[in-house]
C-alpha atoms as a PDB file:
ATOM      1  CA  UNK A   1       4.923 -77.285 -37.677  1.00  0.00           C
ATOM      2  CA  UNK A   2       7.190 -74.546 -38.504  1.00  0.00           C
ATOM      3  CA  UNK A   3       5.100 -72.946 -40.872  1.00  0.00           C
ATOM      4  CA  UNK A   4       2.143 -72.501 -38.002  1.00  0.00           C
ATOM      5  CA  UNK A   5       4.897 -71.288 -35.502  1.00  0.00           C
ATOM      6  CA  UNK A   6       5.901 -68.282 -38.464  1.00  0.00           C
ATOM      7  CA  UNK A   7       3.235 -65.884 -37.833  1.00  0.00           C
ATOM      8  CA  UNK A   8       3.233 -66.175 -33.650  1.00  0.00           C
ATOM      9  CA  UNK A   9       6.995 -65.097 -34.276  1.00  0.00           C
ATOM     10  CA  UNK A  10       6.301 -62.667 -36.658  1.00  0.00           C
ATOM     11  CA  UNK A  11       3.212 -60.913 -33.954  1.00  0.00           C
ATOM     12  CA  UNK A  12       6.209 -61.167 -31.309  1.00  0.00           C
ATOM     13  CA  UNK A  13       8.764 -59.588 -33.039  1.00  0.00           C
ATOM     14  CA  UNK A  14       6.334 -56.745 -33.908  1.00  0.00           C
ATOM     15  CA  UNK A  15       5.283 -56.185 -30.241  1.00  0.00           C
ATOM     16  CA  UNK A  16       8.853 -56.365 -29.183  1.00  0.00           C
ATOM     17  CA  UNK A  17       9.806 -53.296 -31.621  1.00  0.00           C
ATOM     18  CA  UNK A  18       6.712 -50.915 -30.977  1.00  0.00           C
ATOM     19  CA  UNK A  19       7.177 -51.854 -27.089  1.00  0.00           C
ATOM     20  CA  UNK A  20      11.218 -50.578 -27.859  1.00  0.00           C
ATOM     21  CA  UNK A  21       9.707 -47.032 -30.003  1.00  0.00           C
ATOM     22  CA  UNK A  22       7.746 -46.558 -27.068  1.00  0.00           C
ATOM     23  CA  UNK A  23      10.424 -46.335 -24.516  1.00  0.00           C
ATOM     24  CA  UNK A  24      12.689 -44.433 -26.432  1.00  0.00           C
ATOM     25  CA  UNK A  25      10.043 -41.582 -27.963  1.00  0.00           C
ATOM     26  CA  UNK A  26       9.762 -38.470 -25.738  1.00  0.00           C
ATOM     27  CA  UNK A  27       6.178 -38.004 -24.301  1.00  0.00           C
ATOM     28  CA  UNK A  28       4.697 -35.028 -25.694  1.00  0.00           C
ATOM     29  CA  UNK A  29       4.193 -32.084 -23.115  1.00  0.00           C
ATOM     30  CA  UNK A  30       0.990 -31.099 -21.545  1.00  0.00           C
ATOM     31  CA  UNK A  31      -0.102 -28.044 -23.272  1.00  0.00           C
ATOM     32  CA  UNK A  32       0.703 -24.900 -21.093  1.00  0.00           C
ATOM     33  CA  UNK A  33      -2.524 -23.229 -19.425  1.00  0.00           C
ATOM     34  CA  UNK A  34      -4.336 -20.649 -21.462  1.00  0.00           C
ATOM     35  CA  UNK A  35      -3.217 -16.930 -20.187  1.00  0.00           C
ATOM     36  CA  UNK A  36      -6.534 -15.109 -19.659  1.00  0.00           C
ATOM     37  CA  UNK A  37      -6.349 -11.736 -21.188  1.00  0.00           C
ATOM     38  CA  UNK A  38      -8.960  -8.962 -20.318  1.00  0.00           C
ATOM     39  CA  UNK A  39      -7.186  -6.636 -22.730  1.00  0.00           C
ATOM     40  CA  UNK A  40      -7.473  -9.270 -25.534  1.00  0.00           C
ATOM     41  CA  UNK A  41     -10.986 -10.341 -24.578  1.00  0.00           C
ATOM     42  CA  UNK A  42     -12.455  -6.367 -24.574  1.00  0.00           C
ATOM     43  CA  UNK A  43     -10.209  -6.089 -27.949  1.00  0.00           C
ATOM     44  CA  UNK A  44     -11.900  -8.946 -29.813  1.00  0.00           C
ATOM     45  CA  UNK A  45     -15.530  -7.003 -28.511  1.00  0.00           C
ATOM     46  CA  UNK A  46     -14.719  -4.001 -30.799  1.00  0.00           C
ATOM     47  CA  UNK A  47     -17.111  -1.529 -28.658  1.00  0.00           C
ATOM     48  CA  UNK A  48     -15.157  -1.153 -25.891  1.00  0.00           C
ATOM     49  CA  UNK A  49     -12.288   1.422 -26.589  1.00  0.00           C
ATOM     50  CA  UNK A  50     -13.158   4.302 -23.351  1.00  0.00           C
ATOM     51  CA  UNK A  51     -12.881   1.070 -20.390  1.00  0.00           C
ATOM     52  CA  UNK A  52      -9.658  -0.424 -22.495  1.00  0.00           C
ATOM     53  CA  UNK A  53      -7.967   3.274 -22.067  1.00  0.00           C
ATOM     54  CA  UNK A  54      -8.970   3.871 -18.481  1.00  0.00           C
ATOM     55  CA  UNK A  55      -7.845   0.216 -17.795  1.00  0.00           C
ATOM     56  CA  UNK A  56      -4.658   1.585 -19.040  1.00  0.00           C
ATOM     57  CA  UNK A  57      -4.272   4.675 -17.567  1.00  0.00           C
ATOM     58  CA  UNK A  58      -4.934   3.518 -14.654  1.00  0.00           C
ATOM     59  CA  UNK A  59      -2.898   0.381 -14.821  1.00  0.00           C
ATOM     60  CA  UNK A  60      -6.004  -1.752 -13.569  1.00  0.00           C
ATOM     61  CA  UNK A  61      -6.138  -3.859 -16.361  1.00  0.00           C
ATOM     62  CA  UNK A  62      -2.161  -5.006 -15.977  1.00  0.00           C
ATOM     63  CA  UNK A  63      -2.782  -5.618 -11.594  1.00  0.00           C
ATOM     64  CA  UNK A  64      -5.717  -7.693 -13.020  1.00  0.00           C
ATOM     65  CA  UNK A  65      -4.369  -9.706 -15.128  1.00  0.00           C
ATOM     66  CA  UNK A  66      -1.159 -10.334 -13.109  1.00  0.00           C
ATOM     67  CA  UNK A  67      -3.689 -11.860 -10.382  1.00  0.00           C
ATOM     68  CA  UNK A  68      -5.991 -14.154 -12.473  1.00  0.00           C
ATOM     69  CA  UNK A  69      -4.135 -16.787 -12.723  1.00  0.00           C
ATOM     70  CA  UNK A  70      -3.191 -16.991  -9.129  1.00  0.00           C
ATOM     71  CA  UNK A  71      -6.356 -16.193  -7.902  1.00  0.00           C
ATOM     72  CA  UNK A  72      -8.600 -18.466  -5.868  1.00  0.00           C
ATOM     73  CA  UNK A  73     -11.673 -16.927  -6.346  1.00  0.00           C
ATOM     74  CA  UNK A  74     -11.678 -15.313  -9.617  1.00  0.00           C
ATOM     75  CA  UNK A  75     -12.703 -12.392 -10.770  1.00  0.00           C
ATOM     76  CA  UNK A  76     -16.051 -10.735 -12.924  1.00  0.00           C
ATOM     77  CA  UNK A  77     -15.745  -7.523 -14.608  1.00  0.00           C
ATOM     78  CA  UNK A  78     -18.560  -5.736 -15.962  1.00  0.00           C
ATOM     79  CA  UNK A  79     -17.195  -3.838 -18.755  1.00  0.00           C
ATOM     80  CA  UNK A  80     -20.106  -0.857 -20.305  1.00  0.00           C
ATOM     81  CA  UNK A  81     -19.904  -0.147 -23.629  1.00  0.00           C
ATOM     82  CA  UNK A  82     -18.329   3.223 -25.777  1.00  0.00           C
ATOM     83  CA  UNK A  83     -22.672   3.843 -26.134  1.00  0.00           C
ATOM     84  CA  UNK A  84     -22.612   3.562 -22.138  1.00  0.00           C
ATOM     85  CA  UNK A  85     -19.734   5.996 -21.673  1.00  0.00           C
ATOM     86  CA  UNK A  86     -21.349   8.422 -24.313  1.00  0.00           C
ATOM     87  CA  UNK A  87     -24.450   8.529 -22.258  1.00  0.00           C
ATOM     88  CA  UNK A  88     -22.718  10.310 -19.469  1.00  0.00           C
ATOM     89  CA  UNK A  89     -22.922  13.890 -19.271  1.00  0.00           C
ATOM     90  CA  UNK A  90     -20.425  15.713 -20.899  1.00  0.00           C
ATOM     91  CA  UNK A  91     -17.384  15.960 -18.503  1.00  0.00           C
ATOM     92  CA  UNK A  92     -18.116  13.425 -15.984  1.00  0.00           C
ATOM     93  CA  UNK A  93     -14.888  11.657 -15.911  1.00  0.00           C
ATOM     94  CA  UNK A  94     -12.739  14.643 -16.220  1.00  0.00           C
ATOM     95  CA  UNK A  95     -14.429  15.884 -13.298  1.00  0.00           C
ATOM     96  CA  UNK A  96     -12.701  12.929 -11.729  1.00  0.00           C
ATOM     97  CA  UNK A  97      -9.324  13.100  -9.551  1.00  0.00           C
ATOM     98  CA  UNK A  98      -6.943  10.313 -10.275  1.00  0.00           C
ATOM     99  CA  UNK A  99      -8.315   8.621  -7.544  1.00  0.00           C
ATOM    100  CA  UNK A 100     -11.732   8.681  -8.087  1.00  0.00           C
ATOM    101  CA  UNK A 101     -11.120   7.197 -11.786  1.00  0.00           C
ATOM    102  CA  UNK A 102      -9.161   4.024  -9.908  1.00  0.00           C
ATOM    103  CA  UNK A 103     -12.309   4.119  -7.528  1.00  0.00           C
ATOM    104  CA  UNK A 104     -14.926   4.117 -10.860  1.00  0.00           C
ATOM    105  CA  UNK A 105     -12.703   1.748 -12.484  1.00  0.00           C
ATOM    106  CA  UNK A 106     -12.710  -0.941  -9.403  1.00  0.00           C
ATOM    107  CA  UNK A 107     -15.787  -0.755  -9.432  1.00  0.00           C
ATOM    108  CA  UNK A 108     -16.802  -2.643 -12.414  1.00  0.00           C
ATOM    109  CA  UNK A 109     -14.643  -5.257 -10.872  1.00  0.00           C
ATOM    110  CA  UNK A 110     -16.376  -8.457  -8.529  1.00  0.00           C
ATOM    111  CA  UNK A 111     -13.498 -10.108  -6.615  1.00  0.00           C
ATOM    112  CA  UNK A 112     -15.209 -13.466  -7.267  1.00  0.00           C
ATOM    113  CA  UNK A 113     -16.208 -15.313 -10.430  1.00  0.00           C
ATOM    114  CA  UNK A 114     -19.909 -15.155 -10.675  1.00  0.00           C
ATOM    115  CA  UNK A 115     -22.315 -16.927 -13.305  1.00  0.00           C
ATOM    116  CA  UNK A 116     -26.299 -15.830 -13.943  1.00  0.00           C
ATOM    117  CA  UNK A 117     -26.777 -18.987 -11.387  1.00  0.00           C
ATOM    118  CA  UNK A 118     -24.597 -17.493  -8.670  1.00  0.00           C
ATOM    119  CA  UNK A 119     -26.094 -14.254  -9.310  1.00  0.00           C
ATOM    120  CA  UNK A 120     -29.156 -15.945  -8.148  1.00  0.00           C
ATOM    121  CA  UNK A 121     -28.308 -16.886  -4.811  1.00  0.00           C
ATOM    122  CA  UNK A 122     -25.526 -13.618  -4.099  1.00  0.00           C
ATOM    123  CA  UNK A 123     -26.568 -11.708  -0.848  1.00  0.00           C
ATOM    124  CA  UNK A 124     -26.601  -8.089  -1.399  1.00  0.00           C
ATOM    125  CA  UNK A 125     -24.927  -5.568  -1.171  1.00  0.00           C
ATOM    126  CA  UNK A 126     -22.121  -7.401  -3.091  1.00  0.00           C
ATOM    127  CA  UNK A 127     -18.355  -6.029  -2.865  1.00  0.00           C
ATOM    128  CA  UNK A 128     -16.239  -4.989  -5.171  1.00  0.00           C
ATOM    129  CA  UNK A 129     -12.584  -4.323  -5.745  1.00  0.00           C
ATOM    130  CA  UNK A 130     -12.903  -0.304  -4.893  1.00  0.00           C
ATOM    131  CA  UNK A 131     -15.018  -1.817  -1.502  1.00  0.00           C
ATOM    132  CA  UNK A 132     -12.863  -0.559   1.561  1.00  0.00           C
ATOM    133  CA  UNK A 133     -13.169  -1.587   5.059  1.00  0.00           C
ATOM    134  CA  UNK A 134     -16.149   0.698   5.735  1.00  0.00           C
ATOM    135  CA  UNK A 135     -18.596  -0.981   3.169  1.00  0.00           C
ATOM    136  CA  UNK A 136     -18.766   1.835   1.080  1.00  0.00           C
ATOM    137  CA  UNK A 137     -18.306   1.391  -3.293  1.00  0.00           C
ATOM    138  CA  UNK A 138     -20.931  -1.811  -2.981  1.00  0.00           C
ATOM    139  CA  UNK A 139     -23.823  -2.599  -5.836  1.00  0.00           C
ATOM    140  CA  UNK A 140     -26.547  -4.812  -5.434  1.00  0.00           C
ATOM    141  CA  UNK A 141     -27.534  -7.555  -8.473  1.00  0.00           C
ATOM    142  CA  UNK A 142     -30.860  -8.908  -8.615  1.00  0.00           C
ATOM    143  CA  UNK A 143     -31.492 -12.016 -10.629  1.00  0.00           C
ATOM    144  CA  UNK A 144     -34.600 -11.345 -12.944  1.00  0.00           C
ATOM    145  CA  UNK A 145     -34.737 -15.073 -15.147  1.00  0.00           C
ATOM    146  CA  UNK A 146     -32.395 -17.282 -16.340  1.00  0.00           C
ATOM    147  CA  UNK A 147     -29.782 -15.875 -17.536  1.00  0.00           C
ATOM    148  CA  UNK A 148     -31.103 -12.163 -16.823  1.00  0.00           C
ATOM    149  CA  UNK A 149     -30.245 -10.093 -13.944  1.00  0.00           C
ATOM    150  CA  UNK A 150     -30.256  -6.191 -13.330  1.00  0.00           C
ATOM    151  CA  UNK A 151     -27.438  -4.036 -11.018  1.00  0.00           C
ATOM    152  CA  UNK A 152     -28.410  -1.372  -9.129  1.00  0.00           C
ATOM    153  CA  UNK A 153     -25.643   1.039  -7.790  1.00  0.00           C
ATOM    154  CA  UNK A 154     -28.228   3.414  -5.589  1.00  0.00           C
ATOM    155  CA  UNK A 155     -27.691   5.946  -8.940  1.00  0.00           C
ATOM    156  CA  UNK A 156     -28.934   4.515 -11.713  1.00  0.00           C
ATOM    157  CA  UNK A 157     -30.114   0.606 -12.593  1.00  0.00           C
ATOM    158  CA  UNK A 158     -28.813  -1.498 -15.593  1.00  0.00           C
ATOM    159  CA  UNK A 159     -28.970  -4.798 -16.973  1.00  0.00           C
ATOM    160  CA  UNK A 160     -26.466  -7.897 -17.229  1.00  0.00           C
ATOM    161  CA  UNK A 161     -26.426  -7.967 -21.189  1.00  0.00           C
ATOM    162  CA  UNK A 162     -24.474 -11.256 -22.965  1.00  0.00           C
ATOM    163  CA  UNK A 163     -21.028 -12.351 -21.579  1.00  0.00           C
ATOM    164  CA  UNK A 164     -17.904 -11.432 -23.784  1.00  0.00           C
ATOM    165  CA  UNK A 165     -16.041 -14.511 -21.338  1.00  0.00           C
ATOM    166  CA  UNK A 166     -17.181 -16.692 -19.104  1.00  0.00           C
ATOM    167  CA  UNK A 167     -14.845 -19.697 -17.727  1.00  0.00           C
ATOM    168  CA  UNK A 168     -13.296 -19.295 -14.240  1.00  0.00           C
ATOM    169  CA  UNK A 169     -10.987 -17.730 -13.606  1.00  0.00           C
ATOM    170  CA  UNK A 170     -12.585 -14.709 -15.360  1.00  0.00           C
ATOM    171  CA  UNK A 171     -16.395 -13.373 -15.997  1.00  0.00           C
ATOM    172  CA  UNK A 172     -16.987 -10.701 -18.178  1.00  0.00           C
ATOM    173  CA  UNK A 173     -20.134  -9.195 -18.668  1.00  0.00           C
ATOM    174  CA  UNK A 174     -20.881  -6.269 -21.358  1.00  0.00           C
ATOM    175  CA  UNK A 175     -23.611  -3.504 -19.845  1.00  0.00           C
ATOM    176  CA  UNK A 176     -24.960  -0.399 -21.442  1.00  0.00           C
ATOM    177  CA  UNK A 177     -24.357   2.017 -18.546  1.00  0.00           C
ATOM    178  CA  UNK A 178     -21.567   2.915 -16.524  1.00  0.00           C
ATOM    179  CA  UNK A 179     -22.171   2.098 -12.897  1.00  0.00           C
ATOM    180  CA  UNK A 180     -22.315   5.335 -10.929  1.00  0.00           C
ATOM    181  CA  UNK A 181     -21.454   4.584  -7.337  1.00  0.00           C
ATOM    182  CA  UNK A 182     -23.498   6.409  -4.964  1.00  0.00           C
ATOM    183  CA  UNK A 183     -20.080   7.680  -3.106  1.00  0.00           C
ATOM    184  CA  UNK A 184     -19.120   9.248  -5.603  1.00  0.00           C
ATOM    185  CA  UNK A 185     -22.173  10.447  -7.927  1.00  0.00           C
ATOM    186  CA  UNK A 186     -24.743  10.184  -5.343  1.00  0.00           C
ATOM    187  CA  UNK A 187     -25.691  12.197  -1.714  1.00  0.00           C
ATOM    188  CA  UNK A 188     -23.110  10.466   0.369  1.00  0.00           C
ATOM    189  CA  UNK A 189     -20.352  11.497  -1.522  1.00  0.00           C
ATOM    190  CA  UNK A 190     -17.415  10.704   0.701  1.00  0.00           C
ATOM    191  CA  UNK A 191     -13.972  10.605  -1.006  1.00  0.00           C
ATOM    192  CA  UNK A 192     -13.988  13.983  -0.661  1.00  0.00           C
ATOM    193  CA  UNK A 193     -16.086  15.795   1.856  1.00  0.00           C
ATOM    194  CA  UNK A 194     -16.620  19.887   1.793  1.00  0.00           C
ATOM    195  CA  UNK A 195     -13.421  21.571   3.136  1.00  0.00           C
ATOM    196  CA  UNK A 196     -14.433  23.185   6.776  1.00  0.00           C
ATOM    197  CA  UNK A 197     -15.218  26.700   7.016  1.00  0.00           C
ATOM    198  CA  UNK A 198     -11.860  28.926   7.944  1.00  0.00           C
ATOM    199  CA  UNK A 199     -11.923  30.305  11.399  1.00  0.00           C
ATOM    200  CA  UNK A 200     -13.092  33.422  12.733  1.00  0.00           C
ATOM    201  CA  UNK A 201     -10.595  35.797  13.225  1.00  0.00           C
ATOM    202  CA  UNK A 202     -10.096  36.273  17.040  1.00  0.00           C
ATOM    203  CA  UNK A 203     -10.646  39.513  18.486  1.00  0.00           C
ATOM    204  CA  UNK A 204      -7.918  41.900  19.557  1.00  0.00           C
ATOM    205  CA  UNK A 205      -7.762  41.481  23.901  1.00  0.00           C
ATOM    206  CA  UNK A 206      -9.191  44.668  25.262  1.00  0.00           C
ATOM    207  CA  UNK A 207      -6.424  46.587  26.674  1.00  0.00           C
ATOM    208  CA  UNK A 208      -5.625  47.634  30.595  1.00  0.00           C
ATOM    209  CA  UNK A 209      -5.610  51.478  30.309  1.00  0.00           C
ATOM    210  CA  UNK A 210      -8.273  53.785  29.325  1.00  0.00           C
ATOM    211  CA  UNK A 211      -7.595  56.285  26.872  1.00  0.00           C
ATOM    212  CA  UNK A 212      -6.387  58.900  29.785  1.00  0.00           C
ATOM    213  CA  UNK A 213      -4.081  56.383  30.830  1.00  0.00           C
ATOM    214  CA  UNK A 214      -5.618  55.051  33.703  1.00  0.00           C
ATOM    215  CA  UNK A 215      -5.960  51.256  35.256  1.00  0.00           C
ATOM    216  CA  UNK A 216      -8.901  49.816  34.068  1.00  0.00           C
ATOM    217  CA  UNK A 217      -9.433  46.502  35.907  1.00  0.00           C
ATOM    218  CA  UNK A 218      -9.920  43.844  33.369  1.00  0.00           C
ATOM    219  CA  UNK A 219     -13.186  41.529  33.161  1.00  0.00           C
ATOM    220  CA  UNK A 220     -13.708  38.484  34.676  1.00  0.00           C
ATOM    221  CA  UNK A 221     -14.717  35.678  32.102  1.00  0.00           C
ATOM    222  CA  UNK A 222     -17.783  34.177  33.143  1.00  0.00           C
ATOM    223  CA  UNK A 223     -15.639  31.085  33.754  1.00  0.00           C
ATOM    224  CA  UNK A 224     -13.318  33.460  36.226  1.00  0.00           C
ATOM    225  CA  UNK A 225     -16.708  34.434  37.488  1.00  0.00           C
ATOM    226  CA  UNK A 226     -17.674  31.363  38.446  1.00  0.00           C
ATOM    227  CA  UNK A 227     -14.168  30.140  40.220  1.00  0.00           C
ATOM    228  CA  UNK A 228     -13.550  33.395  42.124  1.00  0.00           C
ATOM    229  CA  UNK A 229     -14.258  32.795  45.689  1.00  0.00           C
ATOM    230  CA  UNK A 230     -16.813  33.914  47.393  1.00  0.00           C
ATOM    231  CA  UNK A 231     -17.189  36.574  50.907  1.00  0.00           C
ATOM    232  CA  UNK A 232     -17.852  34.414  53.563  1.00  0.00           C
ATOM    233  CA  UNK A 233     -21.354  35.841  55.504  1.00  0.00           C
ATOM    234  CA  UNK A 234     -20.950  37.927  58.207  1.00  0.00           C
ATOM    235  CA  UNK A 235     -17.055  39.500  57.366  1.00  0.00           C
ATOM    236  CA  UNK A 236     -17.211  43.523  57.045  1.00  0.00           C
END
């Protein structure tokens, strides 16, 4: 009898000491959330050294990643290659003010995660972050295939190539041009409109004396003209 009642103690004085390590070992912590890095992500790409210094000069890519993580909707960045920036003519972004290189910049930015099958269904003209309350710095995508879709900036046209990153909160999606918005490469070019021409200078007032020093009556403006009163009919 006591020899069949050995091993039941022996289980129950096992379960007693794991159930005892169990309450007294600390639970191991959650890991902490990933910190999404565009910097790091357009590093690790290798081709992408012009859009990581204008991210930087401009301080875009610091404001950007300071939102992601508290960002509802995400963001998708469409980041063009050292090829696309070389295609430009020569000068193009010095030509820029400091302004209109935050403007370019903001551009390449979506303030919404998008995927090839939101793409799809997007209604165009899409935002972006340089998009102010008039409607103007927007681009239109066109889905062209499964995981193929084209951009069109009213300039010049270019496709969505592979994506460097793609889990929400952040999309990033290399291209082979640099998107040229129409307001500030194209005809309605608006940040900074042609100065007015100066004013005429007035002429000098005609004065009230002839040249042998007599009265001269001035002239009635044809607005004096027509508010002088007129002789009533029949008065000598």
């Amino acid at each position: 009898m006591a020899s069949s009642l050995l091993p039941v103690l022996v289980c129950m004085v096992a379960l007693a000491a794991g159930a005892a390590r169990g309450a007294t070992d600390p639970v191991a912590p959650a890991p902490a959330p990933e910190v999404v890095s565009l910097t790091g992500i357009l590093e690790k790409g290798s081709q992408y050294t012009t859009l990581l210094r204008l991210l930087k000069e401009t301080q875009i890519g610091k404001q950007l990643e300071s939102q992601l993580n508290n960002s509802y909707n995400g963001f998708t960045v469409f980041a063009p290659t050292d090829n696309a920036f070389n295609g430009l003519k020569a000068g193009t972004l010095n030509k820029l003010t400091e302004q209109e290189q935050v403007a370019l910049v903001l551009y390449h930015v979506l303030p919404r995660y998008y995927t090839f099958d939101i793409f799809q269904t997007a209604s165009n003209p899409i935002s972006t972050q340089a998009t102010g309350n008039n409607g103007v710095f927007t681009l239109n995508i066109t889905s062209t295939g499964p995981q193929q879709a084209n951009i069109s900036t009213g300039v010049n046209t270019t496709p969505i190539n592979n994506a460097l990153y793609k889990f929400f909160p952040l999309a990033v999606y290399s291209i082979e041009a640099v998107l040229l918005p129409s307001d500030l490469f194209g005809v309605r070019r608006t940040m900074h409109p042609s100065p007015p021409p100066p004013p005429t200078k007035a002429a000098s007032a005609p004065s009230n004396s002839s040249a042998d020093g007599a009265e001269v009556a001035p002239e009635k403006s044809p607005a004096a003209a027509l508010r002088a009163p007129t002789t009533a009919l029949g008065e000598s």
